[in-house]
Every structure is written in C-alpha cells, then in structure tokens.
Protein backbone atom coordinates (compact mmCIF):
# COMPACT_ATOMS: atom_id res chain seq x y z
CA UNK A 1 23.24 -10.68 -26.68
CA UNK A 2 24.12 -10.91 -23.11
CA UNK A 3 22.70 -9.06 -20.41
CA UNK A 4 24.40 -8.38 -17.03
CA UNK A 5 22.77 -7.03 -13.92
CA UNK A 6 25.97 -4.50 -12.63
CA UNK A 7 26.62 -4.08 -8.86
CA UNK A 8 24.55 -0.93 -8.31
CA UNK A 9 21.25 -2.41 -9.41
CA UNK A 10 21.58 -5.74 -6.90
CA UNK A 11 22.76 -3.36 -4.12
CA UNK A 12 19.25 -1.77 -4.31
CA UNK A 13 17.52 -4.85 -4.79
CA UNK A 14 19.42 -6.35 -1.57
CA UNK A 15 18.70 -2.81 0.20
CA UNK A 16 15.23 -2.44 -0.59
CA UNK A 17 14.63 -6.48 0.49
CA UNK A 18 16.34 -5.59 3.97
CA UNK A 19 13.73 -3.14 4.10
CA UNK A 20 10.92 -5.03 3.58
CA UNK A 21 11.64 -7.56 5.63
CA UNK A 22 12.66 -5.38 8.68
CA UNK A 23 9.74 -3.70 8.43
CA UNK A 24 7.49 -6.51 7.85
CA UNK A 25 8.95 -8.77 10.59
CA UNK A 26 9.19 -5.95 12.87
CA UNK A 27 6.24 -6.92 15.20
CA UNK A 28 7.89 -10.89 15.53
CA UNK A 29 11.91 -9.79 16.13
CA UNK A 30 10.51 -7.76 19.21
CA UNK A 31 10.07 -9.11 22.54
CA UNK A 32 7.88 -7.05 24.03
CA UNK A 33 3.97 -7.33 23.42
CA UNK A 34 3.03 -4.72 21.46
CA UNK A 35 -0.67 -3.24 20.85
CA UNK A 36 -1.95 -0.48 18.74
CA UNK A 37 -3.44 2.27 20.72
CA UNK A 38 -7.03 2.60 20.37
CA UNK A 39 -7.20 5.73 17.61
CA UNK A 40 -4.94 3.61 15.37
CA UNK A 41 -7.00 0.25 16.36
CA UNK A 42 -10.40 2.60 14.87
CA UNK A 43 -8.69 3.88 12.14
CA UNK A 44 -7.62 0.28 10.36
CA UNK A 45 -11.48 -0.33 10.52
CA UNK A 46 -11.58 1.80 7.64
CA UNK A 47 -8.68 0.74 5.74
CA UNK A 48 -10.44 -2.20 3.32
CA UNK A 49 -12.76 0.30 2.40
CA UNK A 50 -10.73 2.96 1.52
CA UNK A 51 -8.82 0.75 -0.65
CA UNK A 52 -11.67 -0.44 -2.37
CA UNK A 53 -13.17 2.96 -2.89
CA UNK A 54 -9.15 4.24 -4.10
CA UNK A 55 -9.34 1.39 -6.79
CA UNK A 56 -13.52 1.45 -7.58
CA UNK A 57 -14.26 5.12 -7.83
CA UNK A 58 -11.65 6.45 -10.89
CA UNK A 59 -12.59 3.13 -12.56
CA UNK A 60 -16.46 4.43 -12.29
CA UNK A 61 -16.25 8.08 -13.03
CA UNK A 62 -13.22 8.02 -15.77
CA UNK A 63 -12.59 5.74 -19.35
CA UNK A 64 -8.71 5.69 -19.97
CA UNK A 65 -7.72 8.30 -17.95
CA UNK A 66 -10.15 11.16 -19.16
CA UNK A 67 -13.19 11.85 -16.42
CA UNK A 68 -17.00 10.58 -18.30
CA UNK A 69 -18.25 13.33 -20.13
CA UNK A 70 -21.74 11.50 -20.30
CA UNK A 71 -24.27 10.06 -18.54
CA UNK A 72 -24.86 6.82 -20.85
CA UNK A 73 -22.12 5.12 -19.29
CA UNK A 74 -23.53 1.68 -17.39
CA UNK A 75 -20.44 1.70 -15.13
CA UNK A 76 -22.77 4.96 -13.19
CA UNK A 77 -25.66 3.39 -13.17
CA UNK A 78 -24.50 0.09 -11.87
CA UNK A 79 -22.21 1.67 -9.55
CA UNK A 80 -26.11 4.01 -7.93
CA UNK A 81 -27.69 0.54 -7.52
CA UNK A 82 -24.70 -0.76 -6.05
CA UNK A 83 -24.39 1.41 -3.52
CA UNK A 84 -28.58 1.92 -3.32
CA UNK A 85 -28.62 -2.06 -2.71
CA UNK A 86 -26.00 -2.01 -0.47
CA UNK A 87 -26.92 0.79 1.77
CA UNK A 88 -30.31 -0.76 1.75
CA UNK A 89 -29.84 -4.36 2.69
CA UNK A 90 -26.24 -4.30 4.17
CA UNK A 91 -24.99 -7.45 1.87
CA UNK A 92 -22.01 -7.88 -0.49
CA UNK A 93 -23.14 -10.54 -2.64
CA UNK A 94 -26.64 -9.00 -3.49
CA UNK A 95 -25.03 -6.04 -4.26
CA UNK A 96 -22.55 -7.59 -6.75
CA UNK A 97 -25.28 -9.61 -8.38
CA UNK A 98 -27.54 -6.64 -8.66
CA UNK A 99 -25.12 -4.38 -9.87
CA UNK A 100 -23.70 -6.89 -12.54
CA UNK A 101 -27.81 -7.41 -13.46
CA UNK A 102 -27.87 -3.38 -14.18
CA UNK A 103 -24.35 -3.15 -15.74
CA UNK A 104 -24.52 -6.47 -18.19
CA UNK A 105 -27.72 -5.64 -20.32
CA UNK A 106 -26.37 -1.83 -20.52
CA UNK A 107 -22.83 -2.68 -21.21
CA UNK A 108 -23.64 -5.23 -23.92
CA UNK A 109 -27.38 -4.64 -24.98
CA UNK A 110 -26.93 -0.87 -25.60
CA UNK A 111 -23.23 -0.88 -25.91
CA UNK A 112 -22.71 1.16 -23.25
C-alpha cells in the first residue's frame, strides 16, 4: 500500500519549521544587543522550577489520570521527605537518595 504525504500537510510542516526557526534564531539575525529587562531577567529564575513542579506534582497526587483517593500511596510520602530533606539541607542529590530510600521499600515491600 502506498502512502503519499499531499501538498497541504508539507505546507504546514514547511510553515510551522519557518516558525521555529525565526523565532528561535531571533536573538542571532538581530544586530542590535539585546537584554531582558530586569522583571523578565527575575522571572526566568523561576522557570526550571516551575517546570519541574508542572511535571512532578500530578504525577504525585494522581494514578492514571484519577486524583489518589488514599493515603497508602508511597509516591506522598516520598514526595513529604523530599521536600522535608530538601527544605532542610538545601541539596538535590540527598534529596533524591532519601526520597528513593522512603519510596523503594513502600513501593515494593508493601506494594504500595
């Protein structure tokens, strides 16, 4: 069976990669220096976190789609020493490796 591509489907493909690249290249075609002002500067500070907390938090609090209607879940209680760990000491790696310590023997000793 052969499968063709017709002329509609490429024109978006070639439109939307114009796009992207315009937009993405934007700051190197121009040749003017060009800064962020300081509000915008502040605000990408928080941008990595956000991100993380947009793809961490639904994955905590809800199982395929459906918010945790219990408490045994070890995804919770990993996720409070997480953030316990973190808030306390201020480092990344302890806080993975102590919130993998809490989630592993709930997840797979009590099935969890």
């Amino acid at each position: 069976m052969e499968h063709m591509t017709d002329w509609w489907t490429i024109a978006i493909i070639v439109g939307l990669t114009g796009v992207t690249v315009l937009t993405r290249c934007f700051f190197f075609i121009s040749s003017k220096p060009w800064t962020l002002p300081h509000w915008a500067q502040r605000g990408l500070q928080y941008a990595p976190i956000a991100a993380l907390s947009a793809v961490v938090a639904p994955e905590v609090v809800m199982s395929q789609g459906v918010l945790l209607d219990t408490w045994q879940d070890a995804r919770l209680f990993a996720a409070a020493v997480g953030l316990l760990v973190y808030y306390s000491w201020r480092d990344a790696l302890l806080t993975i490796v102590l919130g993998m310590a809490v989630f592993l023997p709930l997840h797979l000793g009590l099935g969890w």
